[in-house]
N, C-alpha and C. Protein backbone atom coordinates (compact mmCIF):
# COMPACT_ATOMS: atom_id res chain seq x y z
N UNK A 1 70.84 72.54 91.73
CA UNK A 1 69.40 72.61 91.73
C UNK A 1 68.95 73.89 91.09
N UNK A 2 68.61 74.04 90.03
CA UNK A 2 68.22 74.65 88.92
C UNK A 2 66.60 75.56 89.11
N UNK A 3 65.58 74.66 89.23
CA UNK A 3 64.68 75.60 89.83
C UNK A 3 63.85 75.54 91.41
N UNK A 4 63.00 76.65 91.32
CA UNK A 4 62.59 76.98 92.77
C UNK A 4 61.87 75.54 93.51
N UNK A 5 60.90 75.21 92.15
CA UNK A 5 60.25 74.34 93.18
C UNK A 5 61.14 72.94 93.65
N UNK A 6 62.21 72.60 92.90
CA UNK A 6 63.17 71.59 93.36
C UNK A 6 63.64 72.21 94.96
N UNK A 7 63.94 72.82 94.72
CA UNK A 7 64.33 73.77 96.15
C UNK A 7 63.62 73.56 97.47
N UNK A 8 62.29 74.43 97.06
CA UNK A 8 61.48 74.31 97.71
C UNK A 8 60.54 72.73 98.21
N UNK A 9 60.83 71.80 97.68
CA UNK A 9 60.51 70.30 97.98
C UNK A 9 61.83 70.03 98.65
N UNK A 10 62.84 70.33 98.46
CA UNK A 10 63.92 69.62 99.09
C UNK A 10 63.88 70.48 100.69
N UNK A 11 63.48 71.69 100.86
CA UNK A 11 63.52 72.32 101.68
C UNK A 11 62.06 71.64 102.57
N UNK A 12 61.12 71.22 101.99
CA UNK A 12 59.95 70.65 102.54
C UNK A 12 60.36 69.34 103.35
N UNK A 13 61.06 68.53 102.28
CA UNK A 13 61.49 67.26 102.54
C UNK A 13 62.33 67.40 104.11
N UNK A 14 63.07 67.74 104.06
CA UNK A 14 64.12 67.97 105.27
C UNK A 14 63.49 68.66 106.77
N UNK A 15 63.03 69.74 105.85
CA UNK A 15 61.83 69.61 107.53
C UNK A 15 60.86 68.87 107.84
N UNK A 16 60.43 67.81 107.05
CA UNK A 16 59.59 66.80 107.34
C UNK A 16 60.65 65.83 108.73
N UNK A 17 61.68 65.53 107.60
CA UNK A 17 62.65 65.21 108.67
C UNK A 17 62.99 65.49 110.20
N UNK A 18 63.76 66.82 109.97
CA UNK A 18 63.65 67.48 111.06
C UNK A 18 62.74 67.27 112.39
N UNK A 19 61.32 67.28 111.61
CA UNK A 19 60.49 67.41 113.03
C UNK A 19 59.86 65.63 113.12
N UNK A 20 60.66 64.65 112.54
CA UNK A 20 60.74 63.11 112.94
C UNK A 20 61.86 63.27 114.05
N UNK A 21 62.70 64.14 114.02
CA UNK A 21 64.30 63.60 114.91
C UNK A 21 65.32 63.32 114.18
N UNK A 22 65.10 63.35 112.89
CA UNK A 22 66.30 63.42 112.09
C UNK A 22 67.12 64.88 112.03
N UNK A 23 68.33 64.20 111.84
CA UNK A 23 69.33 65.46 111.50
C UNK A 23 70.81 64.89 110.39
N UNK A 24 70.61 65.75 109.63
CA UNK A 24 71.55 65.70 108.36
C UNK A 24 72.80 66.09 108.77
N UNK A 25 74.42 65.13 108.30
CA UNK A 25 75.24 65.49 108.89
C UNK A 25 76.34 64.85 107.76
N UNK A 26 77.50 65.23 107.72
CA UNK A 26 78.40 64.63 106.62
C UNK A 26 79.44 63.79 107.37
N UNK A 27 79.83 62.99 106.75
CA UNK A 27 80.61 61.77 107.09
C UNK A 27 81.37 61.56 106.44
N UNK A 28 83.07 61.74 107.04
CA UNK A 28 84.39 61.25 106.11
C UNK A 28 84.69 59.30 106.29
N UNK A 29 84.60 59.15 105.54
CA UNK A 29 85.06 57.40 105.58
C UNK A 29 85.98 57.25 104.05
N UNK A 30 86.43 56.20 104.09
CA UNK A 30 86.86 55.76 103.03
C UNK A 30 85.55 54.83 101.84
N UNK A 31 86.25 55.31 100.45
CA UNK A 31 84.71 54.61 99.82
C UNK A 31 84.35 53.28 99.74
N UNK A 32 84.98 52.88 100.24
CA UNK A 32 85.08 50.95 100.38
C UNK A 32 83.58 51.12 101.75
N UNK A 33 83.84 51.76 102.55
CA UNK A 33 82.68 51.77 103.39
C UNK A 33 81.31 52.88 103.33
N UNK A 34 81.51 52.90 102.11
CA UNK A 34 80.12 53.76 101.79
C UNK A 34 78.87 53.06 102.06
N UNK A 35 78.71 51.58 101.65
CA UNK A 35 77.56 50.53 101.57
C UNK A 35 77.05 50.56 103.10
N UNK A 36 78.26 50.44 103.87
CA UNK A 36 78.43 50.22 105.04
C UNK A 36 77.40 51.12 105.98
N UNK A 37 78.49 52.16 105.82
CA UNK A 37 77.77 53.09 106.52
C UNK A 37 76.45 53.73 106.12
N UNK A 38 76.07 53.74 105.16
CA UNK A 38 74.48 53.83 104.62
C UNK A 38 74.08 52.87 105.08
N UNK A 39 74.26 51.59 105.32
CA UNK A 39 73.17 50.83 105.45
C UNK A 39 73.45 50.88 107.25
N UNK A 40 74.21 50.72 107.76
CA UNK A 40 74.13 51.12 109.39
C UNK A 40 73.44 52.82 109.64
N UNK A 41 73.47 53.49 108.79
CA UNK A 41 72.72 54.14 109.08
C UNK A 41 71.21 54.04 109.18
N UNK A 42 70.48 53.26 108.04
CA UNK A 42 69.32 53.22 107.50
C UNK A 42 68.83 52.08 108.78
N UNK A 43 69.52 51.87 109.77
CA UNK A 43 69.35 50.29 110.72
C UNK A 43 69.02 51.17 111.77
N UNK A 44 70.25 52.48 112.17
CA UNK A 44 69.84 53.20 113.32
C UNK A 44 68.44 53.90 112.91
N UNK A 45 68.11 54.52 112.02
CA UNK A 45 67.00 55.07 111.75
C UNK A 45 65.81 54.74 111.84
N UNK A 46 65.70 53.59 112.08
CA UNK A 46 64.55 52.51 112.52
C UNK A 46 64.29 52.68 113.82
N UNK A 47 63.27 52.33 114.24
CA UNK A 47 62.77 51.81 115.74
C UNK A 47 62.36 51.03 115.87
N UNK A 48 62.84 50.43 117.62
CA UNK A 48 62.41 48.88 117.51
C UNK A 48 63.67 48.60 118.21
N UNK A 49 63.36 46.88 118.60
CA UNK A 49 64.78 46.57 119.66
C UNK A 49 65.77 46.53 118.77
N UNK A 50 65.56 46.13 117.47
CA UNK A 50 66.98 45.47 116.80
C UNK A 50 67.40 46.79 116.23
N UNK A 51 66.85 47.85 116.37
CA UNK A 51 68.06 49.49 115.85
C UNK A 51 68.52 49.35 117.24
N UNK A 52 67.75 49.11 118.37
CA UNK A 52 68.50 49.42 119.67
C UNK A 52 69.51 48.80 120.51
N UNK A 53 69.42 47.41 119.76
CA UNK A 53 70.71 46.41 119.42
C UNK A 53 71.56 46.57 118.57
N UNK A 54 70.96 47.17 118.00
CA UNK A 54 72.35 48.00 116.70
C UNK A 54 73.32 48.76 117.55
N UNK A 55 72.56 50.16 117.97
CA UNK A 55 73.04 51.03 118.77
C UNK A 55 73.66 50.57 119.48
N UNK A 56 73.42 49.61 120.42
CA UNK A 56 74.35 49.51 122.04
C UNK A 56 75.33 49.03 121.28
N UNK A 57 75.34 47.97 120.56
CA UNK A 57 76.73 47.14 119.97
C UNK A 57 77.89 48.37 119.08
N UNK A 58 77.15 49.05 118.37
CA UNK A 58 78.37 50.03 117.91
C UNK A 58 78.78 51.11 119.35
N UNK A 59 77.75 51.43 120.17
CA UNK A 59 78.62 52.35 120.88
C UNK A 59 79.31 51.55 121.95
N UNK A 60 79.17 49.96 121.96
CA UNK A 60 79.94 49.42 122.70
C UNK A 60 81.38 49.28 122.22
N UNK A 61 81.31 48.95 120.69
CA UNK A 61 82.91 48.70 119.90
C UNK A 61 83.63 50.35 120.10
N UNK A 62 82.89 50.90 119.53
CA UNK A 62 83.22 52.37 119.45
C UNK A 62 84.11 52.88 120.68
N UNK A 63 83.41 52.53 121.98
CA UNK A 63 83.73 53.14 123.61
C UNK A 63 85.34 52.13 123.62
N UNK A 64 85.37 50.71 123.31
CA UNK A 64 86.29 49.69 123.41
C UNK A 64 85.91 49.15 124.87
N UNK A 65 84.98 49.37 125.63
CA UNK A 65 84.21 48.70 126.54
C UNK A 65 83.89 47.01 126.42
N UNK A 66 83.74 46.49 127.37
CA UNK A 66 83.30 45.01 127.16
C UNK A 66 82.49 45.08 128.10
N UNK A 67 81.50 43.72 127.88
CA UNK A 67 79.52 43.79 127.91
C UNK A 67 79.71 43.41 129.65
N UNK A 68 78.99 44.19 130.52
CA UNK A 68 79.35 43.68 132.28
C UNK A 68 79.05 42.40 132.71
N UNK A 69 79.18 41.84 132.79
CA UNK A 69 78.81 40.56 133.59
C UNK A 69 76.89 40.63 134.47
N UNK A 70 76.35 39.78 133.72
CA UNK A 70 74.87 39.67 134.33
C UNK A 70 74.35 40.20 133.50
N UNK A 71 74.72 40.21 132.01
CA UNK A 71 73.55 41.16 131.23
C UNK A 71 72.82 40.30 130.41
N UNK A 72 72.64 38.58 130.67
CA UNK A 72 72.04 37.49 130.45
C UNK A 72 71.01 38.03 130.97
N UNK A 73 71.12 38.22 131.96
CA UNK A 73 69.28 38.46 132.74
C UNK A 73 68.65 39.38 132.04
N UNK A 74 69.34 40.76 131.62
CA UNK A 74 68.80 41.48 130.90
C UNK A 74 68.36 41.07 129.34
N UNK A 75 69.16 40.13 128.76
CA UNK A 75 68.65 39.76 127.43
C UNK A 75 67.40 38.75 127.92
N UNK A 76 67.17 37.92 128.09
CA UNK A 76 66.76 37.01 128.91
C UNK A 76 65.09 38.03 129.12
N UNK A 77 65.62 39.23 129.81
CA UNK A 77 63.86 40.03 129.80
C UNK A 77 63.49 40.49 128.57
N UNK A 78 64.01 41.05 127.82
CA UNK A 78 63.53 41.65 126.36
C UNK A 78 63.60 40.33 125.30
N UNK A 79 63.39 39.04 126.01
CA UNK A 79 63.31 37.59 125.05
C UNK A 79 61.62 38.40 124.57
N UNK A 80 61.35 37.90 123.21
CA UNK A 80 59.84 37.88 122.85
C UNK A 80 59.32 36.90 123.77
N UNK A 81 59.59 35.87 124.04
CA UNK A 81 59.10 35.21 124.71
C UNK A 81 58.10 35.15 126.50
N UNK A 82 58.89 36.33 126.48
CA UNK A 82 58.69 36.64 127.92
C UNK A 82 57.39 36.77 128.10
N UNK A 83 56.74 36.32 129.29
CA UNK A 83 54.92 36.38 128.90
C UNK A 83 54.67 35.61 128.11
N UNK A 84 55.29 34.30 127.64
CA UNK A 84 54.44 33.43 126.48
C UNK A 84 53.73 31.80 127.78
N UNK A 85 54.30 32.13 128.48
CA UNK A 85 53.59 31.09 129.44
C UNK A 85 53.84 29.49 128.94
N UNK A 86 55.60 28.92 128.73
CA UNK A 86 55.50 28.07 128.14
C UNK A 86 56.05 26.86 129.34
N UNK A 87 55.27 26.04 129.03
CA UNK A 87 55.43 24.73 129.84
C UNK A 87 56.89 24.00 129.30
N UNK A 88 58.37 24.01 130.15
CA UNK A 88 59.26 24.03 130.09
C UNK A 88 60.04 22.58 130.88
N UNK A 89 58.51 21.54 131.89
CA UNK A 89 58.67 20.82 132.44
C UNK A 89 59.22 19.64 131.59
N UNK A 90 60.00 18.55 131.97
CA UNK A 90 60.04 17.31 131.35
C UNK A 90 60.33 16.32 132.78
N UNK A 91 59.79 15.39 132.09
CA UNK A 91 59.48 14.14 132.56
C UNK A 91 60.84 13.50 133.36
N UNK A 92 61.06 12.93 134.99
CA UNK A 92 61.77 12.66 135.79
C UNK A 92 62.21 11.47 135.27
N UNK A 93 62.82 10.95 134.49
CA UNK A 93 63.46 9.46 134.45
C UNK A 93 64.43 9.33 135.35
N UNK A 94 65.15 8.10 136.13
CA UNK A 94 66.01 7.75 136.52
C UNK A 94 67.31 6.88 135.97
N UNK A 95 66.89 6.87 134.78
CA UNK A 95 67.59 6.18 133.65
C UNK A 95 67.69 4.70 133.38
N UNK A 96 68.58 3.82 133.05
CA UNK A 96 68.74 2.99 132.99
C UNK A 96 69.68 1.86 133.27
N UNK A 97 69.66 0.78 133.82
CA UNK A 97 70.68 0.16 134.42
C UNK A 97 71.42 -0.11 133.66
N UNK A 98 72.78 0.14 133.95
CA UNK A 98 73.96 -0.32 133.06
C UNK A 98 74.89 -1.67 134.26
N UNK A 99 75.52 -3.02 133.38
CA UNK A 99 75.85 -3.60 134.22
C UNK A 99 77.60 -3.70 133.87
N UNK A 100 78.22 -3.21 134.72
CA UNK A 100 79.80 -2.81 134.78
C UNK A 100 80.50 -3.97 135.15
């Protein structure tokens, strides 16, 4: 970086960052997973459930943990649906005679 004001924008840029919650950090991988990891990065960097479904699932592989038992109920509450007030009833038939 050759002159000041490149500098000085890149130095702007990063504390813009900074005071979002970002933090700059280097990463050894192999280059086959460069795509990879940029784009799982650019997923955590988001907000919202699906970075936060990102998150739990890598620090679940990561830990080598498996998901506890009953965490249906928990997906089940963060459905969009929840609060949509949907009529889920159907109709009682008794079926039909079959003759054996």
């Amino acid at each position: 970086m050759g002159s000041s004001a490149q500098k000085r924008a890149l130095q702007n840029y990063r504390a813009r960052l900074t005071q979002r919650g970002f933090t700059r950090f280097e990463v050894m991988a192999l280059d086959a997973d460069r795509e990879l990891i940029r784009t799982l990065a650019r997923r955590l960097a988001e907000e919202g459930p699906e970075a936060e479904q990102v998150r739990s699932a890598v620090k679940m592989v990561v830990a080598g943990n498996r998901p506890k038992p009953g965490n249906i109920l928990t997906a089940l509450r963060r459905s969009p649906l929840v609060g949509a007030d949907l009529d889920l009833s159907r109709p009682r038939e008794n079926g039909r005679k079959v003759d054996l």
